[in-house]
N, C-alpha and C. Protein backbone atom coordinates (compact mmCIF):
# COMPACT_ATOMS: atom_id res chain seq x y z
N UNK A 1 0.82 -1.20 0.00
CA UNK A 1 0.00 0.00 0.00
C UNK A 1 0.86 1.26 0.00
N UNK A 2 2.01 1.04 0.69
CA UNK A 2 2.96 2.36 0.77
C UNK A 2 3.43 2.54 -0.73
N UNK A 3 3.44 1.94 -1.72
CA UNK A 3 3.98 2.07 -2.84
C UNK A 3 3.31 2.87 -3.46
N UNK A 4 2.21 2.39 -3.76
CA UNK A 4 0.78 2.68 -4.32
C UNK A 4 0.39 4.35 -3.97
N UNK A 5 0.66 4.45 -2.67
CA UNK A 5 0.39 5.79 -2.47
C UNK A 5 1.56 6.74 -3.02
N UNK A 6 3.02 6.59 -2.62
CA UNK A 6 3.96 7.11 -3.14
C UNK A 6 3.88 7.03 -4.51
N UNK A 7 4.05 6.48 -5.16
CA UNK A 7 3.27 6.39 -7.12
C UNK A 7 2.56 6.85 -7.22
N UNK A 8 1.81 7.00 -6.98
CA UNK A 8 0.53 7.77 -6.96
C UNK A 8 0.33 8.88 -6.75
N UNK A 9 1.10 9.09 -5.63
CA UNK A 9 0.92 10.68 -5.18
C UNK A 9 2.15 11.53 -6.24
N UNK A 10 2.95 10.91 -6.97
CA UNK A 10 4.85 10.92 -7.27
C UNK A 10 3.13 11.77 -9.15
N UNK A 11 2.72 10.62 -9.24
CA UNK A 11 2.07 10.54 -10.33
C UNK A 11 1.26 11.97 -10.65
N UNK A 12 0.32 12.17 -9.80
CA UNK A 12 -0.39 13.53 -9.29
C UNK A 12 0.55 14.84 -9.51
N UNK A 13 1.19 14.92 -8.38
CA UNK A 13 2.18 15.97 -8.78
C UNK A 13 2.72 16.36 -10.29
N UNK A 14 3.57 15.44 -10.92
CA UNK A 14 4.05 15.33 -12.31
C UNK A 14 3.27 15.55 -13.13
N UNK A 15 1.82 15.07 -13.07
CA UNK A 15 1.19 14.81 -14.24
C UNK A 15 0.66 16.00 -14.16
N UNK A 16 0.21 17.15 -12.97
CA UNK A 16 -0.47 18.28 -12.92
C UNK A 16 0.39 19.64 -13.31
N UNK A 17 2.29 19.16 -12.56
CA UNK A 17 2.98 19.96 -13.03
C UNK A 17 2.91 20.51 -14.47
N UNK A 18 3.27 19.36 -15.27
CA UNK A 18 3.67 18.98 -17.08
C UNK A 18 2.22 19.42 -17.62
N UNK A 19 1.33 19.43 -17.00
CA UNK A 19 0.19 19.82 -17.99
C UNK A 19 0.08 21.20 -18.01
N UNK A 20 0.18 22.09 -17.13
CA UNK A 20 0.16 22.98 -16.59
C UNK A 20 1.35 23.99 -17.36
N UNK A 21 2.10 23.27 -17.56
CA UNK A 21 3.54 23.81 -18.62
C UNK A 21 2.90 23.41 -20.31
N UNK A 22 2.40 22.45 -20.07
CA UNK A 22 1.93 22.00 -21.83
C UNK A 22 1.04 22.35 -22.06
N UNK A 23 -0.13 22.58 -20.98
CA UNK A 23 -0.95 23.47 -21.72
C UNK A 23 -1.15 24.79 -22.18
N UNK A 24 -0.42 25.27 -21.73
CA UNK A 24 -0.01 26.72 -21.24
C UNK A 24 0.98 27.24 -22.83
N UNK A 25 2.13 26.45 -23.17
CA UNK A 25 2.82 26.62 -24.11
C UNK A 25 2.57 25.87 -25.08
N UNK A 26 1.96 26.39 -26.76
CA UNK A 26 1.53 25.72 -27.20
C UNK A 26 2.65 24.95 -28.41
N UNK A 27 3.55 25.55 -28.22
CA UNK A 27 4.60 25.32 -29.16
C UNK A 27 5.14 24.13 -28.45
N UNK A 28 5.73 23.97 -27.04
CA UNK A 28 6.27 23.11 -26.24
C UNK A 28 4.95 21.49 -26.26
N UNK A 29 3.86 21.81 -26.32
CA UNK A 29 2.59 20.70 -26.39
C UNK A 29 3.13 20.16 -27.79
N UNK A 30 2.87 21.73 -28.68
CA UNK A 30 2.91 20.09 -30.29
C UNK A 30 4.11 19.51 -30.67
N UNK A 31 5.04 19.97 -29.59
CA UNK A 31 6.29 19.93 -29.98
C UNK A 31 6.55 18.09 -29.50
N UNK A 32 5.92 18.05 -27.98
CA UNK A 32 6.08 16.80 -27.48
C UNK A 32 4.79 16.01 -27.76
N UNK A 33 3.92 16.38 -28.37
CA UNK A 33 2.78 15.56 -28.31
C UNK A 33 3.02 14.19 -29.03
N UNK A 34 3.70 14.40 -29.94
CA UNK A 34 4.05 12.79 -30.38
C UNK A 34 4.78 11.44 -29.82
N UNK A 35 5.84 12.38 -28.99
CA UNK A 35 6.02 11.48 -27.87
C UNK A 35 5.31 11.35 -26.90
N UNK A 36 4.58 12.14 -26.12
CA UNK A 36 3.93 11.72 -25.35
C UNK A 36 3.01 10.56 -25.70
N UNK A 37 2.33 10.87 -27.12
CA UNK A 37 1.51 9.55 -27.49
C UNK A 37 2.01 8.39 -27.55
N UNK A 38 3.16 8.12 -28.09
CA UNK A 38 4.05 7.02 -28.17
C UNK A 38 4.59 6.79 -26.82
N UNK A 39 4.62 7.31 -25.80
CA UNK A 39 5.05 6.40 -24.68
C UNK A 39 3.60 6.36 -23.78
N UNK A 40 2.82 7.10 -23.93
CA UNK A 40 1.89 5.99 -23.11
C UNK A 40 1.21 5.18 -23.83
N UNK A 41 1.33 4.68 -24.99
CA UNK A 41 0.73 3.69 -25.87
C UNK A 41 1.64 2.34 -25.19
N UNK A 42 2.76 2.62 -25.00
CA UNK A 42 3.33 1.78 -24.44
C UNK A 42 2.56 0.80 -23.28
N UNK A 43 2.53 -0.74 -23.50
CA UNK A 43 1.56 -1.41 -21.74
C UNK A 43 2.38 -1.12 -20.83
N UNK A 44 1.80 -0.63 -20.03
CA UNK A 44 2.43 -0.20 -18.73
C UNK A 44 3.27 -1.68 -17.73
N UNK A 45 1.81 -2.64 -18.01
CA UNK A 45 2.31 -3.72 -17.27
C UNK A 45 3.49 -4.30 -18.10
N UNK A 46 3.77 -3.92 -19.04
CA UNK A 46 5.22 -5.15 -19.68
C UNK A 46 6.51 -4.17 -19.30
N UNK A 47 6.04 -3.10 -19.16
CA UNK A 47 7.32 -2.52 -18.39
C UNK A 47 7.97 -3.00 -17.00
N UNK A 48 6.94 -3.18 -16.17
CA UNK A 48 7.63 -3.27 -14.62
C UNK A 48 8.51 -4.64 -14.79
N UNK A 49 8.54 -5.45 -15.56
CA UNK A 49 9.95 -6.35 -15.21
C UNK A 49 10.98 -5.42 -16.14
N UNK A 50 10.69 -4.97 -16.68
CA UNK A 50 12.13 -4.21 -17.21
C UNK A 50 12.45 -3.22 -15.95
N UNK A 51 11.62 -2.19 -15.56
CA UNK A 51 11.87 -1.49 -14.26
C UNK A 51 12.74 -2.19 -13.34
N UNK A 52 12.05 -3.64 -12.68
CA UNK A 52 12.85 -4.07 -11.87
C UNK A 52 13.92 -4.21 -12.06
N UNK A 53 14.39 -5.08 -13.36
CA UNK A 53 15.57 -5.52 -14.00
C UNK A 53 16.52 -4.39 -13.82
N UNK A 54 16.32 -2.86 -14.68
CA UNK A 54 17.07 -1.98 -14.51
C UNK A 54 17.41 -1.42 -13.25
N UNK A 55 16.60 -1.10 -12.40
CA UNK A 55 16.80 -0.15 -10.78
C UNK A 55 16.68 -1.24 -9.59
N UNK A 56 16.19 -2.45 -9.90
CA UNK A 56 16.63 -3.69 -8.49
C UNK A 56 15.15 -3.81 -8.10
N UNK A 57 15.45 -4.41 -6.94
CA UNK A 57 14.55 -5.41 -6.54
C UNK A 57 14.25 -4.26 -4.87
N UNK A 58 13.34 -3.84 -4.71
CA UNK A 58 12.82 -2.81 -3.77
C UNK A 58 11.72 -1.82 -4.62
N UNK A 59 11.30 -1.04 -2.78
CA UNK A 59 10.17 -0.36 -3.00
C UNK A 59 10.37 0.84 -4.67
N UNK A 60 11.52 1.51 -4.85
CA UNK A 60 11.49 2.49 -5.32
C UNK A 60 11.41 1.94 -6.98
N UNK A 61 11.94 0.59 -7.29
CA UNK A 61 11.42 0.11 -8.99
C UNK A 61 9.68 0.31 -8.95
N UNK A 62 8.97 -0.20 -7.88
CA UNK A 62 7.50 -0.24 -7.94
C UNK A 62 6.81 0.59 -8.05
N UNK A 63 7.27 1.90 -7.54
CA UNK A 63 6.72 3.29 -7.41
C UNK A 63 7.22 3.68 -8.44
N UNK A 64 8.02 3.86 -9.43
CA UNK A 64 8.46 4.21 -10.22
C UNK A 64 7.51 3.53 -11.19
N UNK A 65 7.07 2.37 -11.17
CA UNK A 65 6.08 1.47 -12.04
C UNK A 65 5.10 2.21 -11.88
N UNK A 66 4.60 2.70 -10.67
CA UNK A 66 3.23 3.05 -10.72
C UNK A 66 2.73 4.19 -10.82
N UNK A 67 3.98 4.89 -10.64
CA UNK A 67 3.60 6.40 -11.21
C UNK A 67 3.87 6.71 -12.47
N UNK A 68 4.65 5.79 -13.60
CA UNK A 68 4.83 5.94 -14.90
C UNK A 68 3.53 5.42 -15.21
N UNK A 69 2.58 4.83 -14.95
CA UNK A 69 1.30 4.14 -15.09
C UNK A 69 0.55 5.04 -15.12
N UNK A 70 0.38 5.59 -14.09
CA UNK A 70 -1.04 6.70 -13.69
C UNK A 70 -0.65 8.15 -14.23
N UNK A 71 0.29 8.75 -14.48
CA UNK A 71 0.92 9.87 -14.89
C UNK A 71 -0.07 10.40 -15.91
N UNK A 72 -0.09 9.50 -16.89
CA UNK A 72 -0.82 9.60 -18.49
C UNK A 72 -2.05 9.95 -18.83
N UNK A 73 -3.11 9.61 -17.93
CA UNK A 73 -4.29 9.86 -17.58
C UNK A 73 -4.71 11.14 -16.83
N UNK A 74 -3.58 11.38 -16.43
CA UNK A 74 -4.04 12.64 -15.26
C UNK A 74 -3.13 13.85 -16.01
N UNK A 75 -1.96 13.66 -16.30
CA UNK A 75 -1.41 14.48 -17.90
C UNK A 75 -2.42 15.16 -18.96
N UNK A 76 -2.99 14.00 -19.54
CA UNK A 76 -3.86 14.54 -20.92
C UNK A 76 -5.16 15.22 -20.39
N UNK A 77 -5.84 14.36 -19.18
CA UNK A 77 -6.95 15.14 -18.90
C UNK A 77 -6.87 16.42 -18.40
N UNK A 78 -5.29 16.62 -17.54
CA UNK A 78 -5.20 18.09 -16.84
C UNK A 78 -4.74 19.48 -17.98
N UNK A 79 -4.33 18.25 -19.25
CA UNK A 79 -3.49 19.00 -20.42
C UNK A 79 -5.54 20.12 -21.04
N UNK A 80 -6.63 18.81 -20.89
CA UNK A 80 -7.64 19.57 -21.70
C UNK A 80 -7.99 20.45 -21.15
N UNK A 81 -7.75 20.01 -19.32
CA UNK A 81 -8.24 21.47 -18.85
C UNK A 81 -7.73 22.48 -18.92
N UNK A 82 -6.78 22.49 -19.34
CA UNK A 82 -5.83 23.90 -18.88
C UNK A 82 -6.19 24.64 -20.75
N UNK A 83 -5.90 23.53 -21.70
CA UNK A 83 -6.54 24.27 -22.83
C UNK A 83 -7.82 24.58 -23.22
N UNK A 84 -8.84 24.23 -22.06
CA UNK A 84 -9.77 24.21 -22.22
C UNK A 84 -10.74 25.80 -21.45
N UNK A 85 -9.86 26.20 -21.12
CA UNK A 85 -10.35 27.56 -20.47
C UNK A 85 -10.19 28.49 -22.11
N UNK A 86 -11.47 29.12 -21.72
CA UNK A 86 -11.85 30.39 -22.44
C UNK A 86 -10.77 31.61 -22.64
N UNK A 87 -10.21 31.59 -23.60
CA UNK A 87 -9.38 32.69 -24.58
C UNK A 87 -9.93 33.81 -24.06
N UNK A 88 -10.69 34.29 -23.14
CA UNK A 88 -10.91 35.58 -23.26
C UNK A 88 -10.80 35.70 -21.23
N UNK A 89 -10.82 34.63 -20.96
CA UNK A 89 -10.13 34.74 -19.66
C UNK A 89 -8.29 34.85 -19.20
N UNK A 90 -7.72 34.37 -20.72
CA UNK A 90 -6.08 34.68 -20.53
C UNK A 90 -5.95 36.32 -20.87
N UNK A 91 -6.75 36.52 -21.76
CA UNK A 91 -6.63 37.70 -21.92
C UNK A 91 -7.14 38.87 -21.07
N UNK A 92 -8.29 38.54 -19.92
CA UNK A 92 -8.06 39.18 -19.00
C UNK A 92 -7.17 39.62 -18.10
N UNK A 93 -6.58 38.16 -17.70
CA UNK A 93 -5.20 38.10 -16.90
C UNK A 93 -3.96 38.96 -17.89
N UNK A 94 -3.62 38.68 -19.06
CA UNK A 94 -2.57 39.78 -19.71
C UNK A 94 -3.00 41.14 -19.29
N UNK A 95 -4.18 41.88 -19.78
CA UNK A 95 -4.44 42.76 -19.46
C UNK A 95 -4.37 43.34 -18.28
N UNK A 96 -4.79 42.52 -17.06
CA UNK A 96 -4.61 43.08 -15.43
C UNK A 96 -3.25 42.84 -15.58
N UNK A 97 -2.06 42.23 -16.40
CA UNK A 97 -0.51 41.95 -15.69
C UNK A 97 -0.78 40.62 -14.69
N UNK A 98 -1.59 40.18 -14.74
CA UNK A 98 -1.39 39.09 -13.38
C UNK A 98 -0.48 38.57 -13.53
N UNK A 99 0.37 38.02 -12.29
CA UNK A 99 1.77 37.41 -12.20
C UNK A 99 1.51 36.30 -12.55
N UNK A 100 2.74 35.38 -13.49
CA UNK A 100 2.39 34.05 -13.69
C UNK A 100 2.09 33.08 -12.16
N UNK A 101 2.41 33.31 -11.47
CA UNK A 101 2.14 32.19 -10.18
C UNK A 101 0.67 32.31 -9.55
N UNK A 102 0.45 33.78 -9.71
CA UNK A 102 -0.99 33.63 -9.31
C UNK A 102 -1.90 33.16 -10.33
N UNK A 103 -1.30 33.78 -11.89
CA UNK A 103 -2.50 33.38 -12.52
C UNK A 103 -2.60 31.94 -12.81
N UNK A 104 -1.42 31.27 -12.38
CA UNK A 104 -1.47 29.57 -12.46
C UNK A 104 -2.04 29.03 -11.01
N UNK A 105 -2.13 29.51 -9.87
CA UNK A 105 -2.66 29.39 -8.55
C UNK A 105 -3.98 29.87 -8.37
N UNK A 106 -4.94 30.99 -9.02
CA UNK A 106 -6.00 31.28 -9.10
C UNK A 106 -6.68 31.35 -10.08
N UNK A 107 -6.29 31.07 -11.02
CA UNK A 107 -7.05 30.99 -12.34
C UNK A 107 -7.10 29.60 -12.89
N UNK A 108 -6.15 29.82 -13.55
CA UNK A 108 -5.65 28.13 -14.20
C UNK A 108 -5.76 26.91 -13.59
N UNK A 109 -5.45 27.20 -12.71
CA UNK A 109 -5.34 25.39 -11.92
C UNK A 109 -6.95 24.79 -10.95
N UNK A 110 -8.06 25.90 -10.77
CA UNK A 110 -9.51 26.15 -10.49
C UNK A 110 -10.06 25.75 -11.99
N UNK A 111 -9.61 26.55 -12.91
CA UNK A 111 -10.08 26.14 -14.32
C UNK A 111 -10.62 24.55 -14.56
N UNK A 112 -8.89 24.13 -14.63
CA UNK A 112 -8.71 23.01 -15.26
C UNK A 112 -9.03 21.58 -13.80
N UNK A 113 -9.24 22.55 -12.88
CA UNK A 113 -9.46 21.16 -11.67
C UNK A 113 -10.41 20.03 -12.41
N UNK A 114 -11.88 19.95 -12.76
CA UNK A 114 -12.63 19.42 -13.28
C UNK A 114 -12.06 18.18 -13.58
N UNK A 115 -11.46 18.16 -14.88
CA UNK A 115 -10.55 17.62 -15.97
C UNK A 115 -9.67 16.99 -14.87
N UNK A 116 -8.82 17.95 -14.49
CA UNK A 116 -7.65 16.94 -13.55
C UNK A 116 -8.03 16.35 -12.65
N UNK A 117 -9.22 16.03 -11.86
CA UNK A 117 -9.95 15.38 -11.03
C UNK A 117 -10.44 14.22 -11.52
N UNK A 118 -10.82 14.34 -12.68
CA UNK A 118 -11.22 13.32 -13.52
C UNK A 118 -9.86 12.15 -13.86
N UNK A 119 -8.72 12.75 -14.10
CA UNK A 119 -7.56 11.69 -14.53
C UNK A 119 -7.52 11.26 -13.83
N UNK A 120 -6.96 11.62 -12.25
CA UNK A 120 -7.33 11.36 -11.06
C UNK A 120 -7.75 9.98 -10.74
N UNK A 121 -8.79 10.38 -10.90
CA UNK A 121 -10.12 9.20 -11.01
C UNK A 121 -9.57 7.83 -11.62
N UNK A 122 -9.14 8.23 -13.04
CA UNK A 122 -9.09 7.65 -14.18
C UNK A 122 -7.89 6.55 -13.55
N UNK A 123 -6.86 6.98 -13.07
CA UNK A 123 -5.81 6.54 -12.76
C UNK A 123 -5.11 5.78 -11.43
N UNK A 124 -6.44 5.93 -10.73
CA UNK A 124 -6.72 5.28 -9.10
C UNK A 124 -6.47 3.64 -9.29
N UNK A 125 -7.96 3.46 -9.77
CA UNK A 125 -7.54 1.82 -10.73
C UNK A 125 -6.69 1.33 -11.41
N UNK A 126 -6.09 1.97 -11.67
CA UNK A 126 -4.76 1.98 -12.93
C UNK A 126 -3.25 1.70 -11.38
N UNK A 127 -3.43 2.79 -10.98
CA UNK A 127 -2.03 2.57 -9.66
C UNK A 127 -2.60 1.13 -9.21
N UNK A 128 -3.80 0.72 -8.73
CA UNK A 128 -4.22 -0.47 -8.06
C UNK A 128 -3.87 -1.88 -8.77
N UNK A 129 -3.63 -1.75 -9.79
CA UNK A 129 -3.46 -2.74 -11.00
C UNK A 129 -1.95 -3.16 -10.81
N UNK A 130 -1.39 -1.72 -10.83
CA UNK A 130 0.23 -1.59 -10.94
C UNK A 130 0.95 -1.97 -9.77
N UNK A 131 0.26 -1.73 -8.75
CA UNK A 131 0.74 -2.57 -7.49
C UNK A 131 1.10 -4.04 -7.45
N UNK A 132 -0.25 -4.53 -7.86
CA UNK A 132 -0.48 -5.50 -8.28
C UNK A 132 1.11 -6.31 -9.05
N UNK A 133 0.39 -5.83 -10.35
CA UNK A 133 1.43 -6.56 -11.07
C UNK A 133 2.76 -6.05 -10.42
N UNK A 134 3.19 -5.41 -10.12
CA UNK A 134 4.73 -5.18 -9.52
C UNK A 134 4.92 -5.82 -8.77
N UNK A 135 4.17 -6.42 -7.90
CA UNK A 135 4.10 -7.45 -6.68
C UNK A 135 4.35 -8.69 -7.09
N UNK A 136 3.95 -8.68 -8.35
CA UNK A 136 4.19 -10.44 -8.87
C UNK A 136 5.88 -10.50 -8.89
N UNK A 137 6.37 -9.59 -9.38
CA UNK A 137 7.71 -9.74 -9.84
C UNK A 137 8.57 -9.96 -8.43
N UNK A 138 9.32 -10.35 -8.30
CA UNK A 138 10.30 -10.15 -7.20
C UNK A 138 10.05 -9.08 -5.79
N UNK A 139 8.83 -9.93 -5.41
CA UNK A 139 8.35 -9.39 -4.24
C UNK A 139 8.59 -10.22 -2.99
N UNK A 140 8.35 -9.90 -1.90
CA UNK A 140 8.32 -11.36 -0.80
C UNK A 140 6.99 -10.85 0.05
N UNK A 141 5.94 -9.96 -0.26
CA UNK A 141 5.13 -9.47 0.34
C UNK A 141 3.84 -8.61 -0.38
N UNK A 142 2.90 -8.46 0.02
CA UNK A 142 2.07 -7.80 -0.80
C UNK A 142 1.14 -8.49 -1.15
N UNK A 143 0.36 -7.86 -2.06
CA UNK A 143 -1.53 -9.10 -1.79
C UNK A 143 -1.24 -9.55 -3.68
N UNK A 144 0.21 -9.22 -4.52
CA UNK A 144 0.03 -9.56 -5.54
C UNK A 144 1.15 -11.10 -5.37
N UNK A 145 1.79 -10.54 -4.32
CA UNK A 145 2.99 -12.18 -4.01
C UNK A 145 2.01 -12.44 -3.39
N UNK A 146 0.86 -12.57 -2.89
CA UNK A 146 0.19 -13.38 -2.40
C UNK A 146 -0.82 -13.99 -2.96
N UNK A 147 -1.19 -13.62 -4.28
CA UNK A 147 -1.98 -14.34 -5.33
C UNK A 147 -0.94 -15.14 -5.96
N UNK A 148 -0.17 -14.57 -5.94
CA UNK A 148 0.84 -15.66 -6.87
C UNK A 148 1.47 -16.47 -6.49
N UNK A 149 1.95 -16.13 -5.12
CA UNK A 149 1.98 -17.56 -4.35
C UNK A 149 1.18 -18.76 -4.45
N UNK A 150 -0.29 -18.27 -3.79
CA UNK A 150 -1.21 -19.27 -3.64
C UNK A 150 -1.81 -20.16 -5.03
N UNK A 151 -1.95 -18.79 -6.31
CA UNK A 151 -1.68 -19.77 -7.72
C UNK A 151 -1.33 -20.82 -7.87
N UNK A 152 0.45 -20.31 -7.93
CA UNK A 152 1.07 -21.61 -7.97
C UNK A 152 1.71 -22.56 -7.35
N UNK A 153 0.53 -22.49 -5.77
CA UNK A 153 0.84 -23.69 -5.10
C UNK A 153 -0.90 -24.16 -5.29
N UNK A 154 -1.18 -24.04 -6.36
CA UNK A 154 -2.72 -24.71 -6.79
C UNK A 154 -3.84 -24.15 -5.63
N UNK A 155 -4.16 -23.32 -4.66
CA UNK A 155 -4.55 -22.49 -3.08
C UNK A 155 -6.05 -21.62 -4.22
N UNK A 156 -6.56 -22.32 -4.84
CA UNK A 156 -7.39 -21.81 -5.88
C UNK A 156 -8.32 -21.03 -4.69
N UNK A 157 -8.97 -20.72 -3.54
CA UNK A 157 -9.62 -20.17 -2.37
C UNK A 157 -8.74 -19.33 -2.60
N UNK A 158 -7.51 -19.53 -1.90
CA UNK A 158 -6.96 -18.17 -1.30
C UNK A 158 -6.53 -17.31 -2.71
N UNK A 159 -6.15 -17.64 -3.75
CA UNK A 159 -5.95 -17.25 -5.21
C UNK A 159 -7.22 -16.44 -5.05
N UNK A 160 -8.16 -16.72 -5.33
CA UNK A 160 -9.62 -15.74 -5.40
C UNK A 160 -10.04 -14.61 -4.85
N UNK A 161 -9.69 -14.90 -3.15
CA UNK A 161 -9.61 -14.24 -1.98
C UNK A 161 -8.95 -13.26 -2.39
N UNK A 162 -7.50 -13.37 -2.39
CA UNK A 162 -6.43 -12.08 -2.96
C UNK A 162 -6.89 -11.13 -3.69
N UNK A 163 -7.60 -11.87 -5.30
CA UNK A 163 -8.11 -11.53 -5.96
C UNK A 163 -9.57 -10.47 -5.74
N UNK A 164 -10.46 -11.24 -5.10
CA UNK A 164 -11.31 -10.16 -4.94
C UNK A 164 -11.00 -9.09 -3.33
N UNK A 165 -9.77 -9.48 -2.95
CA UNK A 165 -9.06 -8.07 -1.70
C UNK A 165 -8.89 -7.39 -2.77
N UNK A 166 -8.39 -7.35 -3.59
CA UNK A 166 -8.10 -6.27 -4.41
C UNK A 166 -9.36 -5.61 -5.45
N UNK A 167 -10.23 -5.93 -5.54
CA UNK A 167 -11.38 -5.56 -6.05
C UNK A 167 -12.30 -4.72 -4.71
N UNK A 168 -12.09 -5.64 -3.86
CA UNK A 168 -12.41 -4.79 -2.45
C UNK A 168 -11.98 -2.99 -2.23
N UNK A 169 -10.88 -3.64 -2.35
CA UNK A 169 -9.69 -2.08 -2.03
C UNK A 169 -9.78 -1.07 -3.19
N UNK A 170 -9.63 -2.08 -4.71
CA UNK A 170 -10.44 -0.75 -5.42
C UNK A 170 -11.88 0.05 -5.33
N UNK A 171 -12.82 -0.87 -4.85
CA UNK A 171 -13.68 -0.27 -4.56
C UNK A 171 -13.95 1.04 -3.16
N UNK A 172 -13.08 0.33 -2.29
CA UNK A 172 -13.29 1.03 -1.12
C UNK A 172 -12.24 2.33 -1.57
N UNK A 173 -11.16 2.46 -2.16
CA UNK A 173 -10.66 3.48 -2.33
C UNK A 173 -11.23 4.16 -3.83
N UNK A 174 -11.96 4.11 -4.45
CA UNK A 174 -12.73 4.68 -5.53
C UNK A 174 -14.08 5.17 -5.06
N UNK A 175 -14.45 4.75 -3.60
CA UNK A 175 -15.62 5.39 -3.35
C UNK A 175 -15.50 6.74 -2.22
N UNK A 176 -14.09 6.53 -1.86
CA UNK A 176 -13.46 7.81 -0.72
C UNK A 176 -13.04 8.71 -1.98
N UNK A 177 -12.49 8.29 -3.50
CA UNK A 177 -12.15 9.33 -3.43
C UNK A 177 -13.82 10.32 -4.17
N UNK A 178 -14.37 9.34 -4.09
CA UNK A 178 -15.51 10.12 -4.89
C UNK A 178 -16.56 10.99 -3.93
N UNK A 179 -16.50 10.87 -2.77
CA UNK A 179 -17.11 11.43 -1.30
C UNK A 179 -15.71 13.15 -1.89
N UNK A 180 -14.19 12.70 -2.16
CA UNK A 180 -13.51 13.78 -1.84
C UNK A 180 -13.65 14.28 -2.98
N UNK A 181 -13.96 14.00 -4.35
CA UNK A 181 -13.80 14.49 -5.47
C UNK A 181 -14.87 15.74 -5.30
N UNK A 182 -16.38 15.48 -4.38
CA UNK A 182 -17.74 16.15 -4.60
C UNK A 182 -17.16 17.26 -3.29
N UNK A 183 -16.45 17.27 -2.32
CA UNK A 183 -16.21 17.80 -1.76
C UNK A 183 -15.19 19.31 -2.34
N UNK A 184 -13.86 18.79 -3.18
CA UNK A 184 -13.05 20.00 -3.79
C UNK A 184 -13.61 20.29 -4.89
N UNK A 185 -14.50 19.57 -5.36
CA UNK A 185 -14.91 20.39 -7.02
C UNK A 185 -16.43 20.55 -6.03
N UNK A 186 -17.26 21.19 -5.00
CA UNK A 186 -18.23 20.92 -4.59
C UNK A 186 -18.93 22.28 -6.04
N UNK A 187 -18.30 23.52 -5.86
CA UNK A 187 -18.82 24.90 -6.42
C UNK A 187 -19.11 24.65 -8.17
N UNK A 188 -18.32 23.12 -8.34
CA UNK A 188 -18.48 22.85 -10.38
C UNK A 188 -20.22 21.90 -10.22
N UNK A 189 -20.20 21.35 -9.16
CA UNK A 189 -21.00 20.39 -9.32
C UNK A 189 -22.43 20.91 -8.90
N UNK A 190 -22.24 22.32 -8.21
CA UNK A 190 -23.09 23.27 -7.53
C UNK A 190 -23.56 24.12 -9.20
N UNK A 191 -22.62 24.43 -9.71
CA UNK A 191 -23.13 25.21 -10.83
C UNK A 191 -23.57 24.74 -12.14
N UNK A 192 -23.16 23.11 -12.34
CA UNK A 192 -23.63 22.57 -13.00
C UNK A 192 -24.94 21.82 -12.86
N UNK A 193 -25.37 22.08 -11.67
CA UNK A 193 -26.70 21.74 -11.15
C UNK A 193 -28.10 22.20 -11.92
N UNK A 194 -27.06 24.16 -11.84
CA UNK A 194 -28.03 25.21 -12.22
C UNK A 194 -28.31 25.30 -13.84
């Protein structure tokens, strides 16, 4: 679970930073947009034995798995929000001079929350997966060495069990964050009411 959150949280940060820069610069977006497409086309899961292979056998190959996982989702969706604000609201901000930090702290990043709440979302299940499979690889602990243990010592019960703990845990953590999602976007969901 400590992984999962560190990836995750490693994921959040990055993916809100980079959008926030890519959406913002449009020359720097089309410039990388082709790579960006080409590496998250990439399966995430056939990476983590190369991860391990390259950086070893510990927590920091896994987190590194799982925040290259979830990054992508919370990237493109935070990328629409940020291009997705109204042209005539940047041009307010030029006109007042607003400083870039505020107008990326009070404007921009309220804008595009929606959207980046949504990758968010998108990418919860996605870290939960990635745990997972990272656990299979050269683990001695975790509820994915523990499906795979019991697998392939034929433990077809406890195989299942594992299996639906982790359907459990996605659920139970996809329904906190959706109590927190209605809570920070409460004023989008208030006005989209109206």
């Amino acid at each position: 679970m400590q992984n999962l959150l560190y990836g995750f949280v490693i994921a959040v940060v990055v993916g809100i930073v980079l959008a926030l820069i890519l959406g913002e610069t449009k020359v720097l977006f089309e410039a990388l947009s082709p790579l960006i497409n080409f590496i998250r086309s990439i399966p995430q899961t056939a990476l983590v034995p190369l991860i391990i292979g390259a950086f070893g056998i510990g927590g920091a190959p896994k987190i590194m798995a799982i925040a290259f996982a979830c990054v992508w989702p919370i990237l493109l969706n935070a990328i629409d929000g940020v291009r997705g604000i109204e042209p005539t609201v940047r041009d307010a901000a030029q006109v007042y001079r607003i400083p870039k930090a505020l107008y990326f702290r009070r404007i921009l990043l309220p804008a595009a929350l929606p959207q980046i709440v949504a990758g968010i979302r998108v990418a919860l299940p996605i870290a939960i997966v990635m745990m997972v499979v990272s656990e299979l690889f050269a683990a001695e602990n975790g509820i994915g060495f523990y499906i795979l243990n019991s697998s392939s010592r034929f433990k077809i019960p406890e195989t299942w069990g594992g299996a639906l703990l982790v359907g459990l845990l996605g659920y139970i953590l996809s329904t906190l964050f959706i109590v927190l999602e209605r809570r920070i976007l409460r004023w989008y969901f208030l006005s989209a009411a109206k």
